[in-house]
C-alpha atoms as a PDB file:
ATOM      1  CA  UNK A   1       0.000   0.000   0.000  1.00  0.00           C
ATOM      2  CA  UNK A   2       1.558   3.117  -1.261  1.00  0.00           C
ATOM      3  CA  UNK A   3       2.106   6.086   1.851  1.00  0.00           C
ATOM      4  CA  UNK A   4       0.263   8.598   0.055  1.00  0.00           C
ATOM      5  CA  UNK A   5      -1.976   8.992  -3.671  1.00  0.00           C
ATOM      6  CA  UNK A   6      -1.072  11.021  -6.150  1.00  0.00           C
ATOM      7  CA  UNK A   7      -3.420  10.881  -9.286  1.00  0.00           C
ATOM      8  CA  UNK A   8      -1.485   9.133 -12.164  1.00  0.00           C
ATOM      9  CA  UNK A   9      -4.718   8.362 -14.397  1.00  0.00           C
ATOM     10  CA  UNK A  10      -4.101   8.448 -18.075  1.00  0.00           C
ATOM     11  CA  UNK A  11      -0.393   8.371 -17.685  1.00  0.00           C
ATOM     12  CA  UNK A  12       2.234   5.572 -18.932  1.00  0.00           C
ATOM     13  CA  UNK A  13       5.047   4.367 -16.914  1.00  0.00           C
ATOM     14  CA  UNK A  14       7.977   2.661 -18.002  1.00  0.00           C
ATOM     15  CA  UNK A  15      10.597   1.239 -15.619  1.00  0.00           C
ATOM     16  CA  UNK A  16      13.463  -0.976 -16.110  1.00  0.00           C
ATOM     17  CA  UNK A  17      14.408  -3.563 -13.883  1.00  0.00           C
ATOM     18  CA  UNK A  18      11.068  -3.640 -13.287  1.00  0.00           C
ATOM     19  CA  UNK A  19      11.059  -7.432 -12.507  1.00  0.00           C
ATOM     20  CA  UNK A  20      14.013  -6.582  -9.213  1.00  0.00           C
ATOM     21  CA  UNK A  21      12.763  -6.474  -5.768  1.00  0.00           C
ATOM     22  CA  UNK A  22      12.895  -2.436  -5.626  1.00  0.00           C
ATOM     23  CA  UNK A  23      11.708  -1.567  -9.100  1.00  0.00           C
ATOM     24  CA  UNK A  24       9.083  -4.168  -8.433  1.00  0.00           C
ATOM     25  CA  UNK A  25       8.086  -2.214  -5.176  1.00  0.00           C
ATOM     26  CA  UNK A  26       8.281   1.453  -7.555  1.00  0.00           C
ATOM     27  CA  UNK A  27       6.259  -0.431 -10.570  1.00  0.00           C
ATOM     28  CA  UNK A  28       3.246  -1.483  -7.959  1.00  0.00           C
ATOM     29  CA  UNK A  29       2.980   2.164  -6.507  1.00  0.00           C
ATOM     30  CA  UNK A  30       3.128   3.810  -9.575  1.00  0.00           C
ATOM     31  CA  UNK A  31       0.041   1.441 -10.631  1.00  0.00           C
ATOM     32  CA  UNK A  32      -1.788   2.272  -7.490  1.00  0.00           C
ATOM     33  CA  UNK A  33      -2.129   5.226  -8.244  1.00  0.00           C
ATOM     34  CA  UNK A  34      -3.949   5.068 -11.265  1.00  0.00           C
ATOM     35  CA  UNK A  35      -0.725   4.894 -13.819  1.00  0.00           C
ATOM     36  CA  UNK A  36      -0.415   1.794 -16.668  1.00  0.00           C
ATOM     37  CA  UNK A  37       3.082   0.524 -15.960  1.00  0.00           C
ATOM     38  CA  UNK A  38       5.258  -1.311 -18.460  1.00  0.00           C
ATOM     39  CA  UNK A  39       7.126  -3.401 -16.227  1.00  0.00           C
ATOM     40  CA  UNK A  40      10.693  -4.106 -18.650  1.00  0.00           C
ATOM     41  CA  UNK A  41      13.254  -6.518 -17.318  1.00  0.00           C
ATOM     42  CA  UNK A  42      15.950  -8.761 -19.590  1.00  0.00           C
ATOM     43  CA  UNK A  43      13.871 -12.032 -17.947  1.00  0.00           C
ATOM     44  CA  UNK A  44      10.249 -11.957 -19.605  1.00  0.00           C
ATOM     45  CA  UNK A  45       9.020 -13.925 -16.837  1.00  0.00           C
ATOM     46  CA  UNK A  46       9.857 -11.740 -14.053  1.00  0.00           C
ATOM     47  CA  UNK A  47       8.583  -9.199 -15.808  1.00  0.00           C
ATOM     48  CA  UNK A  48       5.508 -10.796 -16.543  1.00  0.00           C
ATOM     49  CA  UNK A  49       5.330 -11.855 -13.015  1.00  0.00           C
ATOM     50  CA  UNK A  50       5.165  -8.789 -11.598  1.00  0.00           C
ATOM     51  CA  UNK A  51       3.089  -7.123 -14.254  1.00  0.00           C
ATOM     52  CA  UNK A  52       0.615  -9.839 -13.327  1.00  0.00           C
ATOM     53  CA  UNK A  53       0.452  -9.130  -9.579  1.00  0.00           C
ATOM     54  CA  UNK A  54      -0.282  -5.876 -10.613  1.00  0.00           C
ATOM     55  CA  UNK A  55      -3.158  -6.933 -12.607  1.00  0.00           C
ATOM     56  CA  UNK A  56      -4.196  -9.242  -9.922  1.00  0.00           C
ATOM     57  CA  UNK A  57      -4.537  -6.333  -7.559  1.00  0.00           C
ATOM     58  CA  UNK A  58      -6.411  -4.059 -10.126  1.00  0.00           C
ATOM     59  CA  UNK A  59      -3.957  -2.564 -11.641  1.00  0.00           C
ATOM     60  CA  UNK A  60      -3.077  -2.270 -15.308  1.00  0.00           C
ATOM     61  CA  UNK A  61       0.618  -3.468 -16.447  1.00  0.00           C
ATOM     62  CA  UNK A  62       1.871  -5.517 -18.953  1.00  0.00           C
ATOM     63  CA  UNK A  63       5.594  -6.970 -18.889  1.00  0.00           C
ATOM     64  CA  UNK A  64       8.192  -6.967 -21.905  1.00  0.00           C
ATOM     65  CA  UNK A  65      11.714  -8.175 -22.177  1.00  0.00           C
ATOM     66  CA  UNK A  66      13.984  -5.561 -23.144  1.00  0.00           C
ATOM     67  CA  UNK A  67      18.519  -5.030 -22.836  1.00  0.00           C
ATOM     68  CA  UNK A  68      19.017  -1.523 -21.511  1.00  0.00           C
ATOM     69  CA  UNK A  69      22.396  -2.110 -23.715  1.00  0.00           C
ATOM     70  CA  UNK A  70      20.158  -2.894 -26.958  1.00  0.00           C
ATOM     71  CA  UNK A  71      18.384  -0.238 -27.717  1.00  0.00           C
ATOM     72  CA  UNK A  72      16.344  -1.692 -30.908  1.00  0.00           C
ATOM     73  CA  UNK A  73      14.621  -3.906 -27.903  1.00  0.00           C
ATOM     74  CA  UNK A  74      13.321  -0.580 -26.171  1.00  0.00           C
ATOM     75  CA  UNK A  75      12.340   0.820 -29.608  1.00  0.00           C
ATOM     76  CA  UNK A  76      10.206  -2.399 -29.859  1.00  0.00           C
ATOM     77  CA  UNK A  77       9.088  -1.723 -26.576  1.00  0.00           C
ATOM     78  CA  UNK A  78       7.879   1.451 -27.488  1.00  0.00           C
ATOM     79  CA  UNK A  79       6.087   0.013 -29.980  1.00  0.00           C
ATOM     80  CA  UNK A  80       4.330  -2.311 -27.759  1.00  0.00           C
ATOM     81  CA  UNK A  81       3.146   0.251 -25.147  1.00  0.00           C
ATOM     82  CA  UNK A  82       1.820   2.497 -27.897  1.00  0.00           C
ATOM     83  CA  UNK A  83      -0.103  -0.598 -29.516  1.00  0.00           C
ATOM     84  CA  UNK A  84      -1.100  -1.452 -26.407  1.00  0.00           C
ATOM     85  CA  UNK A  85      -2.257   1.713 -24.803  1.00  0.00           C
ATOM     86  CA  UNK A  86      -2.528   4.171 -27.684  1.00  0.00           C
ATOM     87  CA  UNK A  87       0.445   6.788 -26.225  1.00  0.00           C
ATOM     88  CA  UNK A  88       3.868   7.300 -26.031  1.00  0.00           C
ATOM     89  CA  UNK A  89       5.385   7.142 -22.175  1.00  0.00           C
ATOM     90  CA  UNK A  90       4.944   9.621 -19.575  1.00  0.00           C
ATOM     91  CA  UNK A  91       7.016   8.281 -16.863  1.00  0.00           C
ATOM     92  CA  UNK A  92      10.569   6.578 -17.080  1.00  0.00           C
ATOM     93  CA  UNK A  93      12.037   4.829 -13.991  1.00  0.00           C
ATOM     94  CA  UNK A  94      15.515   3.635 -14.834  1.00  0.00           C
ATOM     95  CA  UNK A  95      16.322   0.804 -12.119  1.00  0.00           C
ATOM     96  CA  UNK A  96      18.352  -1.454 -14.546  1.00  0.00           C
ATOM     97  CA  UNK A  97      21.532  -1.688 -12.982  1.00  0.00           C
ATOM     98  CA  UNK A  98      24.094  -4.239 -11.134  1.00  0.00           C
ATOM     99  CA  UNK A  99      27.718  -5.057 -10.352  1.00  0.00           C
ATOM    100  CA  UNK A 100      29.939  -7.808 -11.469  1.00  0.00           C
ATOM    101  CA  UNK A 101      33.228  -9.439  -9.778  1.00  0.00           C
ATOM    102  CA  UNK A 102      35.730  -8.498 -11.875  1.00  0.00           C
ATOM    103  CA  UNK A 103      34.815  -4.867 -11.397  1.00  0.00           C
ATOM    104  CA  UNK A 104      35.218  -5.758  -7.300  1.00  0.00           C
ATOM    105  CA  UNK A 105      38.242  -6.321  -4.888  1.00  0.00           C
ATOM    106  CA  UNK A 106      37.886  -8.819  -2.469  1.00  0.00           C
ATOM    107  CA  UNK A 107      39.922  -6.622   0.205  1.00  0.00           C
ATOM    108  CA  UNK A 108      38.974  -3.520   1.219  1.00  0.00           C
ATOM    109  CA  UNK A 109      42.822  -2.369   1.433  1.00  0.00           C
ATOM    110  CA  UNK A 110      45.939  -2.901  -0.498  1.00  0.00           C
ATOM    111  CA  UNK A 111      48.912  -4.300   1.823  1.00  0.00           C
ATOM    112  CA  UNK A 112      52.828  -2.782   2.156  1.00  0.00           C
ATOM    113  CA  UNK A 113      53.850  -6.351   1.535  1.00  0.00           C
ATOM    114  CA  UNK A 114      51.681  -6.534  -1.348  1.00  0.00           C
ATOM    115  CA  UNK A 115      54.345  -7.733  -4.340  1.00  0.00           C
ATOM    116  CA  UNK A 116      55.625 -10.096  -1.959  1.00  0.00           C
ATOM    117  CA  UNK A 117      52.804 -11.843  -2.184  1.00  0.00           C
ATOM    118  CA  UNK A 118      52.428 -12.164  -5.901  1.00  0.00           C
ATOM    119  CA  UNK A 119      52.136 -16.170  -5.962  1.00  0.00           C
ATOM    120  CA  UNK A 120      49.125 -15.787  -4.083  1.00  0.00           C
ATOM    121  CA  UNK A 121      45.505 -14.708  -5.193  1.00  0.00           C
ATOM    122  CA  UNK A 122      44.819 -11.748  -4.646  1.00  0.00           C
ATOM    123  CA  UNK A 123      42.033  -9.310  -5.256  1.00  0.00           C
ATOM    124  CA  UNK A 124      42.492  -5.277  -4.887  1.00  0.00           C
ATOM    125  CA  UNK A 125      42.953  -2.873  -7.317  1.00  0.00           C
ATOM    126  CA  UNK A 126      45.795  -4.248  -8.973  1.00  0.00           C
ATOM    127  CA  UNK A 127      43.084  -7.260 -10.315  1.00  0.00           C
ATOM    128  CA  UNK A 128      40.243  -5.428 -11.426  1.00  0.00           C
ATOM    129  CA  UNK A 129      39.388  -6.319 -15.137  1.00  0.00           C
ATOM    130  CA  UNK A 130      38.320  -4.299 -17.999  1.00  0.00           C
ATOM    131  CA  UNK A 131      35.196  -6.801 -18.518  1.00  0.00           C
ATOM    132  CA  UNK A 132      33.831  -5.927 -15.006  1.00  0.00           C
ATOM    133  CA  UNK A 133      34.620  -2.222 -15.092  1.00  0.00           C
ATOM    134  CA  UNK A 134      33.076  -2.019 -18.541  1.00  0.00           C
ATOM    135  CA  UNK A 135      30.018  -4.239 -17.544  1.00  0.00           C
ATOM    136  CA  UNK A 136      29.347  -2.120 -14.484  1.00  0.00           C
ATOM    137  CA  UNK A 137      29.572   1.501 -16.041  1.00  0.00           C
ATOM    138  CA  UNK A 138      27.915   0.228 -19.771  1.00  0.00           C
ATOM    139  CA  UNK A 139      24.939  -1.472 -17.793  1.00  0.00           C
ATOM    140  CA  UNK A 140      24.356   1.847 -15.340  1.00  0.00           C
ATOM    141  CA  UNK A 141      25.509   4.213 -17.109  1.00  0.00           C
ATOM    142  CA  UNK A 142      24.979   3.353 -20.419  1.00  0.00           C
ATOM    143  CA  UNK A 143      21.890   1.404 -20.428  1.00  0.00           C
ATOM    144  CA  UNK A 144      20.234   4.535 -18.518  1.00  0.00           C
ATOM    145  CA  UNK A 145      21.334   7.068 -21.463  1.00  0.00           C
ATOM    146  CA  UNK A 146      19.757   4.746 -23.986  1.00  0.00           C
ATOM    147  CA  UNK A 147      16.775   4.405 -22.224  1.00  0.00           C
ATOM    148  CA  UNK A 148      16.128   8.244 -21.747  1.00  0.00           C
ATOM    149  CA  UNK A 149      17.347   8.596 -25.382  1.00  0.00           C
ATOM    150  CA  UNK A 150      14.540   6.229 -26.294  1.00  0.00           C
ATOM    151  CA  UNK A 151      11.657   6.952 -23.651  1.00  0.00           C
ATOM    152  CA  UNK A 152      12.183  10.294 -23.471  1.00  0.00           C
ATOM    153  CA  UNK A 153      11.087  11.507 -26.962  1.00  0.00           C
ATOM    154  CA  UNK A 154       7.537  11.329 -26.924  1.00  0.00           C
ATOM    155  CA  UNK A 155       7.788  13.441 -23.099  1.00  0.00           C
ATOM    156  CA  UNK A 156       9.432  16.179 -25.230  1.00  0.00           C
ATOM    157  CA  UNK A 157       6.846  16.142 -28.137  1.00  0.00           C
ATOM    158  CA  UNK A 158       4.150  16.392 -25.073  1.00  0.00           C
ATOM    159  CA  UNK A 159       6.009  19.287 -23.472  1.00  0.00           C
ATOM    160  CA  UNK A 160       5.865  17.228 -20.331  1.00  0.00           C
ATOM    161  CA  UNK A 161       7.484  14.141 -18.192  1.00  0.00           C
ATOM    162  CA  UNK A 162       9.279  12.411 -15.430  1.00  0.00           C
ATOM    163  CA  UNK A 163      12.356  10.877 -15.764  1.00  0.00           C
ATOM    164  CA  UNK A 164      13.512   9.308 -11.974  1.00  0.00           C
ATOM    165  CA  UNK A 165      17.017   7.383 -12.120  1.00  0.00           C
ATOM    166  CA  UNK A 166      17.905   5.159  -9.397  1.00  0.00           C
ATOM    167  CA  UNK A 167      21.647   6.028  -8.283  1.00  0.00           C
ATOM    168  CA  UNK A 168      23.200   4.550  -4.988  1.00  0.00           C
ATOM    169  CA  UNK A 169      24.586   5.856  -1.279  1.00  0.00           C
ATOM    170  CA  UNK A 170      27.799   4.540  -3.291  1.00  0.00           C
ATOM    171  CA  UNK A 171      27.717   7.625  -5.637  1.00  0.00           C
ATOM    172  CA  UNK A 172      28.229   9.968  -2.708  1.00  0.00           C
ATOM    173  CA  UNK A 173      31.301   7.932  -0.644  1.00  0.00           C
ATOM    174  CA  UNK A 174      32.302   5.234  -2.633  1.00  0.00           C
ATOM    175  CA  UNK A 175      32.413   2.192  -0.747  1.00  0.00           C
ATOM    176  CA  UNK A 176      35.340  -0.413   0.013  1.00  0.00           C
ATOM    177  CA  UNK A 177      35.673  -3.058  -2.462  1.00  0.00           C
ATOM    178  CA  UNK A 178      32.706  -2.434  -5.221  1.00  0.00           C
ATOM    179  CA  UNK A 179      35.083   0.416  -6.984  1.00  0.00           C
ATOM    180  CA  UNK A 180      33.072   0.064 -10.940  1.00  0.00           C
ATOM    181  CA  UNK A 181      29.745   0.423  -8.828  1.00  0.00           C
ATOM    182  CA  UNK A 182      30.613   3.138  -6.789  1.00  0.00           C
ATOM    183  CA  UNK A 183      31.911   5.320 -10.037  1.00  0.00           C
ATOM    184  CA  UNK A 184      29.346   4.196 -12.535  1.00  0.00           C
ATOM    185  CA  UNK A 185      26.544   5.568  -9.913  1.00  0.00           C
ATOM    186  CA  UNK A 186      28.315   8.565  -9.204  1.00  0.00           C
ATOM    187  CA  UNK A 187      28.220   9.171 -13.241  1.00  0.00           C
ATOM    188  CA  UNK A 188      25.098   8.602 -13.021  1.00  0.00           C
ATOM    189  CA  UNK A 189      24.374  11.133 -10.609  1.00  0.00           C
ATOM    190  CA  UNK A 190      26.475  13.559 -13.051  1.00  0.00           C
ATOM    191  CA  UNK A 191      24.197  12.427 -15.793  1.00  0.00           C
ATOM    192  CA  UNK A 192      21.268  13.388 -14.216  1.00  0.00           C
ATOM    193  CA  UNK A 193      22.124  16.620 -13.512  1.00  0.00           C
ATOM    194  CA  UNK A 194      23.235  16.722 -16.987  1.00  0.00           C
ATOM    195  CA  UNK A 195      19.875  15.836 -18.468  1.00  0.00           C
ATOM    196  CA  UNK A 196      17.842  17.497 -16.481  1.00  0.00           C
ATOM    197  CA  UNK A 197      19.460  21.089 -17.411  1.00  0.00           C
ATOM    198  CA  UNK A 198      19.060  20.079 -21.468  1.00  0.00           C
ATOM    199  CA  UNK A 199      15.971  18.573 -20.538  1.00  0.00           C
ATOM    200  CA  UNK A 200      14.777  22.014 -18.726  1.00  0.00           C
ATOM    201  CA  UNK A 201      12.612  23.945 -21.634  1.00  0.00           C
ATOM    202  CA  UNK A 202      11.232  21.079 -22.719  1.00  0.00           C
ATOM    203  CA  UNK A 203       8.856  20.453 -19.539  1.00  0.00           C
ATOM    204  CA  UNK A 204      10.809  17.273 -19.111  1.00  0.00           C
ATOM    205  CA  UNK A 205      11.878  16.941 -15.268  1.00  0.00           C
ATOM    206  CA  UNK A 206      14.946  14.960 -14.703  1.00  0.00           C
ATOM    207  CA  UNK A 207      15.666  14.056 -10.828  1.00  0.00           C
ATOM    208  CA  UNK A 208      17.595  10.367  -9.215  1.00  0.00           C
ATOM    209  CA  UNK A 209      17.120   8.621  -6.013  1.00  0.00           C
ATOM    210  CA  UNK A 210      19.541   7.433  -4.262  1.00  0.00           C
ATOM    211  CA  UNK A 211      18.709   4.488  -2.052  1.00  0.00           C
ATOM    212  CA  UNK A 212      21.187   3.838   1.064  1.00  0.00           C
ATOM    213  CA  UNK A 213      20.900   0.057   2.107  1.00  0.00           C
ATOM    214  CA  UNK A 214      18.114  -2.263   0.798  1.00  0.00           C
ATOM    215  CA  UNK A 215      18.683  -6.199   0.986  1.00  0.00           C
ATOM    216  CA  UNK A 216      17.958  -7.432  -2.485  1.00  0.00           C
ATOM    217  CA  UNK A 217      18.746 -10.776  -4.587  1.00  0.00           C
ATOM    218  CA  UNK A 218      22.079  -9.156  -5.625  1.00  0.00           C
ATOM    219  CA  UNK A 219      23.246  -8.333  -2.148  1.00  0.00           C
ATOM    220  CA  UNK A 220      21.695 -10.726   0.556  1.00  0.00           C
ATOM    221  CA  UNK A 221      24.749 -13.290   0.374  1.00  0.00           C
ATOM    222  CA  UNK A 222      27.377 -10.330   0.846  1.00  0.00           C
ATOM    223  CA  UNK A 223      25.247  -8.969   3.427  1.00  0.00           C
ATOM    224  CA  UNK A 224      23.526 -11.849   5.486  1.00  0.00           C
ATOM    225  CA  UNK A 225      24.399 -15.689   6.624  1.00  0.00           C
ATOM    226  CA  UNK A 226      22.731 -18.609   5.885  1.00  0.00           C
ATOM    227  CA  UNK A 227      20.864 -18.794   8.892  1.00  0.00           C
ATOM    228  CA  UNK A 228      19.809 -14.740   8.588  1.00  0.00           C
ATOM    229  CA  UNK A 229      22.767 -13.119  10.980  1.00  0.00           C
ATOM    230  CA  UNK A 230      24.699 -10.341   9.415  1.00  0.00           C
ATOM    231  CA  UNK A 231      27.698 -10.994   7.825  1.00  0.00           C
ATOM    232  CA  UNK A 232      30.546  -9.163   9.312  1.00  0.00           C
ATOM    233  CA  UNK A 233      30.407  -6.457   6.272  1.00  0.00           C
ATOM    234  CA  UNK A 234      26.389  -6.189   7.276  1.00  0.00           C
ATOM    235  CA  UNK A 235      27.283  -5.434  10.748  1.00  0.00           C
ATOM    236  CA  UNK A 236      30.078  -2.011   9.659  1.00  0.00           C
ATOM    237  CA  UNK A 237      26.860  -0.988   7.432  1.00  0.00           C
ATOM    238  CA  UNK A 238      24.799  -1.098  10.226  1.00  0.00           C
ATOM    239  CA  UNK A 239      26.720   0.363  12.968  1.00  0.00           C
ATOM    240  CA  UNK A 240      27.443   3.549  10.320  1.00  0.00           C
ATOM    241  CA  UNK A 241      23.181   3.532   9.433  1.00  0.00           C
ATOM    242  CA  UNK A 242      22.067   5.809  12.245  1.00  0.00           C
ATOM    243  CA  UNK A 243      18.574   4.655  12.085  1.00  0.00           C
ATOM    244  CA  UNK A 244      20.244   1.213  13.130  1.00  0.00           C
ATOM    245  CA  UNK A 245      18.615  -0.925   9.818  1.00  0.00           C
ATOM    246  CA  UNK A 246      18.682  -1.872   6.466  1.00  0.00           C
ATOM    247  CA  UNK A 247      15.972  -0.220   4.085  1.00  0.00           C
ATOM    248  CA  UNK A 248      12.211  -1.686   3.409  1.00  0.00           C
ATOM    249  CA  UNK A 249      11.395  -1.387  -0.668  1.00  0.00           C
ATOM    250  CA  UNK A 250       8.317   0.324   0.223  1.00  0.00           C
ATOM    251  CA  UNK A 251      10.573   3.136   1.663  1.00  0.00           C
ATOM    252  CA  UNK A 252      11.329   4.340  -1.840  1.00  0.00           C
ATOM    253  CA  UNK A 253       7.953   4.583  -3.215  1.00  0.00           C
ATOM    254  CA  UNK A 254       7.083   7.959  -1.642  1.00  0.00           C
ATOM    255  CA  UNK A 255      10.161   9.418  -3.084  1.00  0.00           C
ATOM    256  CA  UNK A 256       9.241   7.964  -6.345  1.00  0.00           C
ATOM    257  CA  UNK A 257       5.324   9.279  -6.404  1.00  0.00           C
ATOM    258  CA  UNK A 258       6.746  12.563  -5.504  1.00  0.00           C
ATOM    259  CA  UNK A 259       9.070  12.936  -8.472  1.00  0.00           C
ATOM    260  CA  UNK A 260       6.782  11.266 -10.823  1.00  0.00           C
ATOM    261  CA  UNK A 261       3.792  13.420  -9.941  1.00  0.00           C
ATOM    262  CA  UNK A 262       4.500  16.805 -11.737  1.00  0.00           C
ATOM    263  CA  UNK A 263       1.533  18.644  -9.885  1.00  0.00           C
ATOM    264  CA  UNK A 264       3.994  17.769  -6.754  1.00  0.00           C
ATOM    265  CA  UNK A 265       7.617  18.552  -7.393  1.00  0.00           C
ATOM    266  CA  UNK A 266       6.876  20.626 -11.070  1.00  0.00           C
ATOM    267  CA  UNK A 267       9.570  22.938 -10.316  1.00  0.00           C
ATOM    268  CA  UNK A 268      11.834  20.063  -9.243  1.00  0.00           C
ATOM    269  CA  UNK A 269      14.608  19.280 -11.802  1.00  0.00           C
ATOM    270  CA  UNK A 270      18.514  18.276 -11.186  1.00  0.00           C
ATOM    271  CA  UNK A 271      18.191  16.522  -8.049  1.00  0.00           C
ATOM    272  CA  UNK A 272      19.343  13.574  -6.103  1.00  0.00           C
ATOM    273  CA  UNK A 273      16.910  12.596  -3.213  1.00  0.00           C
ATOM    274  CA  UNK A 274      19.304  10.268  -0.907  1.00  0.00           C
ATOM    275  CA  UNK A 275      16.548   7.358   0.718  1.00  0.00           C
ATOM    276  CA  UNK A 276      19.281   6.029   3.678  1.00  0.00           C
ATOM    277  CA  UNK A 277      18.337   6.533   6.964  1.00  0.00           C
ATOM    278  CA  UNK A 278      20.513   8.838   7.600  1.00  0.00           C
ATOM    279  CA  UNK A 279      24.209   6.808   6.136  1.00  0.00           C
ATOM    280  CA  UNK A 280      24.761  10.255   4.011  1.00  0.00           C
ATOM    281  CA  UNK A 281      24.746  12.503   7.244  1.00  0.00           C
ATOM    282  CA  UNK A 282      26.759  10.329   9.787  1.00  0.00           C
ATOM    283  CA  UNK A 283      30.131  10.826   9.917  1.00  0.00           C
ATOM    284  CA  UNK A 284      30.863   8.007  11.788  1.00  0.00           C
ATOM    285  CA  UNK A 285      31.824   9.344  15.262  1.00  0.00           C
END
């Protein structure tokens, strides 16, 4: 149940990474409140999965298989919504996004004794790979220019729309270890900014949010034991999360009806709302 209603009727939302456990939360609201929500995700059936829960609860969604890194599938996808509903989108959440391994050290710090250790394995900076550093920033980065490039056109020929990227706490202090993550979100950050001040004529808003600690699919193994304890990395988020715990996805949704409602935040362009109970303003002492 979404905190608050804004009145979405008649509008189209599109989000990628629709089928994750956050941009599943975001696709939900946005239907709540009277929007049609294309649900896109790479897997068809997660997609589909969600856009049917959506249905199930009243709703109106449909779900379509798209590569934020191909953008002939999100031209299709265009195509679909319009055949479907009869209008070009109104709303675009980008949540496609992820990290990969070889874009990742396995220690947070790099040794003195370092190259006297060279028979061993080792992960820091000195093993990061081109195919995980490239991965990370094509698939954020990247894959949310494309999408605005492709979603975005029919806002400007209607003088009006929302576009709401999803960035990361990582943008702002990157963290220990995920080093392609960290800089890929903080580009996206710069992106936004960037958009949203071409955007600003057009009556297209351009704005992020920035979630601080969620468990998700991606994360839960890094950041919880078998038998549900934290790991030892879960615990140093926690103690530096002055509210004490890790994010609920329903938490994001009133950031995202704000942005996405233009009768609420029309003047609101250029912005990064941080969602983190409070990570972003604790020092740490």
């Amino acid at each position: 149940m979404v905190p608050f209603k804004v009145n979405l009727e008649g509008q189209i939302a599109a989000v990628t990474g629709g089928g994750g456990v956050l941009c599943s939360e975001m696709s939900r609201a946005l239907a709540e409140c009277g929007a049609k929500v294309a649900v896109m995700n790479r897997n068809i059936e997660t997609a589909s999965a969600v856009a049917g829960e959506i249905n199930k609860a009243g709703g109106t969604a449909i779900g379509i298989s798209i590569d934020v890194l191909k953008p002939e599938s999100m031209e299709k996808a265009v195509e679909i919504i319009k055949k479907e509903w009869n209008g070009g989108v109104d709303i675009l959440i980008n949540g496609a996004g992820g990290n990969h391994p070889k874009g990742t050290t396995g220690a947070e710090y790099l040794e003195k004794d370092y190259f006297e250790k060279s028979g061993e394995k080792l992960s820091t900076f000195f093993e990061l790979e081109k195919e995980g550093m490239e991965f990370v920033f094509n698939i954020n980065l990247l894959g949310t220019m494309f999408a605005s490039q492709i979603f975005s056109k029919d806002m400007v020929k209607k003088g009006k729309g929302s576009i709401i990227n999803i960035s990361s706490m990582a943008a702002y202090s990157p963290l220990t270890k995920v080093a392609a993550y960290s800089g890929a979100k903080a580009a996206v950050n710069n992106f936004t900014q960037w958009l949203a001040v071409h955007f600003s004529r057009t009556g297209v808003r351009v704005n992020a949010i920035a979630p601080g600690f969620f468990l998700t699919e991606q994360n839960r193994s890094l950041l919880q034991n078998e038998d549900g304890t934290p790991t030892t990395r879960s615990t140093k988020i926690l103690n530096n999360i002055p509210m004490g715990h890790y994010g609920d996805p329903s938490d994001l949704t009133g950031a995202v009806l704000w942005l996405a409602d233009s009768r609420s935040s029309k003047y609101v362009t250029g912005i990064i709302v941080p969602v983190d109970g409070g990570f972003s303003a604790y020092s740490g002492v």
